[in-house]
Protein backbone atom coordinates (compact mmCIF):
# COMPACT_ATOMS: atom_id res chain seq x y z
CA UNK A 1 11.91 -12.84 -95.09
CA UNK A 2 10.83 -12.65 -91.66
CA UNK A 3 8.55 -15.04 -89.28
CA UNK A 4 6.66 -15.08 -86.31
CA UNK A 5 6.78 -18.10 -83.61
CA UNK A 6 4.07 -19.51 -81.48
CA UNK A 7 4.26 -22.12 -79.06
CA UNK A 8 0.52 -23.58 -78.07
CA UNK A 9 -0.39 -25.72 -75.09
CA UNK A 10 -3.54 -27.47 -74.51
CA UNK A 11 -5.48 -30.50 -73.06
CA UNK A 12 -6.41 -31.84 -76.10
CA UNK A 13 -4.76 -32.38 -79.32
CA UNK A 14 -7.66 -30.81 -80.34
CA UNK A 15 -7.32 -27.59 -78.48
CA UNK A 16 -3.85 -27.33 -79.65
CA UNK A 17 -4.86 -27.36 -83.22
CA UNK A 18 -7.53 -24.75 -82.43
CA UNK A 19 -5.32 -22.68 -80.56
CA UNK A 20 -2.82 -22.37 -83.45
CA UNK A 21 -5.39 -21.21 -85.83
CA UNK A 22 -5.56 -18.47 -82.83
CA UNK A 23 -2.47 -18.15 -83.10
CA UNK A 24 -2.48 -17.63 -87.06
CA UNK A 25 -5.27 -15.64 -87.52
CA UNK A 26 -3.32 -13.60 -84.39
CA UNK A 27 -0.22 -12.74 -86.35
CA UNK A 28 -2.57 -11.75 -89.55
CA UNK A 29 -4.36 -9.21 -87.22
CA UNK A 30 -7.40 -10.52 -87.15
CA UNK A 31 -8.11 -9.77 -83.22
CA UNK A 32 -11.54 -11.46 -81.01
CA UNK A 33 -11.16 -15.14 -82.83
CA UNK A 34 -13.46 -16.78 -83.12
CA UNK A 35 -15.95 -14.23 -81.98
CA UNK A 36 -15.41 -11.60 -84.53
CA UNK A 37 -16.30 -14.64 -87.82
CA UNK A 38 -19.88 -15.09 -88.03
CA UNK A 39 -20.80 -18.59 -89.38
CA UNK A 40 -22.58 -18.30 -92.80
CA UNK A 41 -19.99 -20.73 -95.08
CA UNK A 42 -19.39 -24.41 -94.04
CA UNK A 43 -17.18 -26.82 -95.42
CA UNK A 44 -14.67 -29.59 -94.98
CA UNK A 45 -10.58 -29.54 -94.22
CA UNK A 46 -8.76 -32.89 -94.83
CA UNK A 47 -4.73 -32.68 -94.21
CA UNK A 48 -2.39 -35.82 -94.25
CA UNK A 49 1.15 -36.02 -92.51
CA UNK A 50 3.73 -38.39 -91.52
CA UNK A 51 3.91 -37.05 -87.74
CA UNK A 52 1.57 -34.60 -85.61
CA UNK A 53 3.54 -31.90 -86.27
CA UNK A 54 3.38 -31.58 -89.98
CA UNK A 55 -0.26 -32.59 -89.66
CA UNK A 56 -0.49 -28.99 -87.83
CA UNK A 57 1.22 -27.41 -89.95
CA UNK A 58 -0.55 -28.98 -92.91
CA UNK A 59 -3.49 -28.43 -90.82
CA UNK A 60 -2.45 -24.05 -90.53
CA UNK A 61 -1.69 -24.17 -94.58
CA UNK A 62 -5.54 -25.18 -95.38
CA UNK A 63 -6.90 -22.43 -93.34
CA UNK A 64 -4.82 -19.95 -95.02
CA UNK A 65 -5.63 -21.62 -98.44
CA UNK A 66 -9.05 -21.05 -97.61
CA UNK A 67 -8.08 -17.39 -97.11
CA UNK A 68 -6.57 -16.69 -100.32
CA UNK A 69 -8.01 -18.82 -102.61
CA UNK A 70 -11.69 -18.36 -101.54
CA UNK A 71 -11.84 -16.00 -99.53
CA UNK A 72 -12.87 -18.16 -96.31
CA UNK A 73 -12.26 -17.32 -92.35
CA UNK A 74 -12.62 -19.93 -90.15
CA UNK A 75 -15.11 -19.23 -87.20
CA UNK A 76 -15.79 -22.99 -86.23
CA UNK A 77 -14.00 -26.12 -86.04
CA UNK A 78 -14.91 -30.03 -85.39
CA UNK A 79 -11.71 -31.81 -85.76
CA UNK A 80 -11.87 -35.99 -86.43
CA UNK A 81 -8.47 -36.99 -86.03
CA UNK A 82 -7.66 -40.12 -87.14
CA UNK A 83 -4.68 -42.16 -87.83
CA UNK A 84 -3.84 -44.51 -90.65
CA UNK A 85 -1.26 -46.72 -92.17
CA UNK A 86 0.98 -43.96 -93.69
CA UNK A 87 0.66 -41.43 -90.58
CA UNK A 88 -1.52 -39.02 -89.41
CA UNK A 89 -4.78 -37.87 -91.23
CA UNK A 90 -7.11 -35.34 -90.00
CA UNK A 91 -10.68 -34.64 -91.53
CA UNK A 92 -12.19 -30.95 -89.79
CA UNK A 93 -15.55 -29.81 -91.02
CA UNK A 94 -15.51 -26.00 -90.35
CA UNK A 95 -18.36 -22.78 -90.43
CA UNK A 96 -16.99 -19.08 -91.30
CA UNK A 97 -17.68 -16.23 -93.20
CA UNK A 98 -16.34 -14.45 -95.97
CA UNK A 99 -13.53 -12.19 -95.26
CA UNK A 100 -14.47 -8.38 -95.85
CA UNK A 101 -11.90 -5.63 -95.43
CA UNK A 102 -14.76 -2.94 -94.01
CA UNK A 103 -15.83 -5.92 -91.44
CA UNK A 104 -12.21 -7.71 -90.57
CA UNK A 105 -9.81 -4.97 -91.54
CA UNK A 106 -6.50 -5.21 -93.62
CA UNK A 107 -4.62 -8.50 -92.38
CA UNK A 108 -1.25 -9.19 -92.44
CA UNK A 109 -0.15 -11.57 -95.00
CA UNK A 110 1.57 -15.03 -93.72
CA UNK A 111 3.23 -16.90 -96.36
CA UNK A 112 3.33 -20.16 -95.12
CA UNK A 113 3.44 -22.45 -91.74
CA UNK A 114 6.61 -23.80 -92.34
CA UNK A 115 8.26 -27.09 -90.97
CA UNK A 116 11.24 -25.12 -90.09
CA UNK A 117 11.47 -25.73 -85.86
CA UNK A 118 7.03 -27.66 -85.96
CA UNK A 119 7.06 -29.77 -82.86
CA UNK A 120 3.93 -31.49 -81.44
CA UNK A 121 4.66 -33.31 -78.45
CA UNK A 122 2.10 -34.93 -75.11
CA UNK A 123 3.36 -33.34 -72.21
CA UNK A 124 2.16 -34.46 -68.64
CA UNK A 125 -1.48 -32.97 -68.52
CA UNK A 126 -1.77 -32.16 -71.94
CA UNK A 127 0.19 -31.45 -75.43
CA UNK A 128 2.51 -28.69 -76.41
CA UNK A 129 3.28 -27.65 -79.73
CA UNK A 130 5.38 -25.24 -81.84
CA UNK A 131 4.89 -23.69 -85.31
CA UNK A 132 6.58 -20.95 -87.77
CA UNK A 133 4.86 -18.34 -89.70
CA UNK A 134 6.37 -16.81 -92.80
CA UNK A 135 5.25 -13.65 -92.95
């Protein structure tokens, strides 16, 4: 088993969570995000979590469900965070295209984003986070 580590800093919990799908679609290979996914598909990502940092994380595993199971990158994201009684909930409607081989080339497979070491935290001017891939 190995992983791969990114750390992500940005203004907005928002940016973070759109700079770790950077960051995911980085290990895989897939290099230009979001510039090299047209928009063509559309759809909706909902993920649940006690804390921010396993709503990233749960966040990371939906875009790589909608790798594998339909065949989906993610080009475009409008995040709705919103918290509720039992933690954090996040609805994200997204745009992409389907992923080609001849247009994206071969990606590296990640496993997982694992809870192993996920931290979210606000940090003065912004919010820094930190998530595991199993690759």
């Amino acid at each position: 088993m190995a992983d791969a580590g990114a750390e992500i800093v940005g203004a907005t919990a928002q940016d973070v969570f759109t700079g770790a799908t950077e960051a995911l679609y980085a290990v895989m290979g897939l290099e230009g995000w979001p510039g090299s996914v047209r928009r063509g598909v559309s759809g909706t990502i909902r993920a649940r979590a006690e804390d921010m940092a396993g709503l990233l994380v749960n966040f990371l595993n939906e875009i790589l469900f909608l790798l594998y199971a339909e065949g989906t990158l993610v080009s475009r994201i409008d995040f709705q965070e919103a918290r509720d009684d039992t933690g954090f909930a996040l609805v994200a409607d997204y745009s992409g295209e389907q992923y080609s081989r001849s247009v994206h080339g071969v990606l590296r497979e990640i496993k997982a984003v694992t809870f192993f070491d996920a931290e979210f935290r606000e940090e003065p001017g912004g919010f820094k986070a930190r998530v595991i891939f199993d690759v």
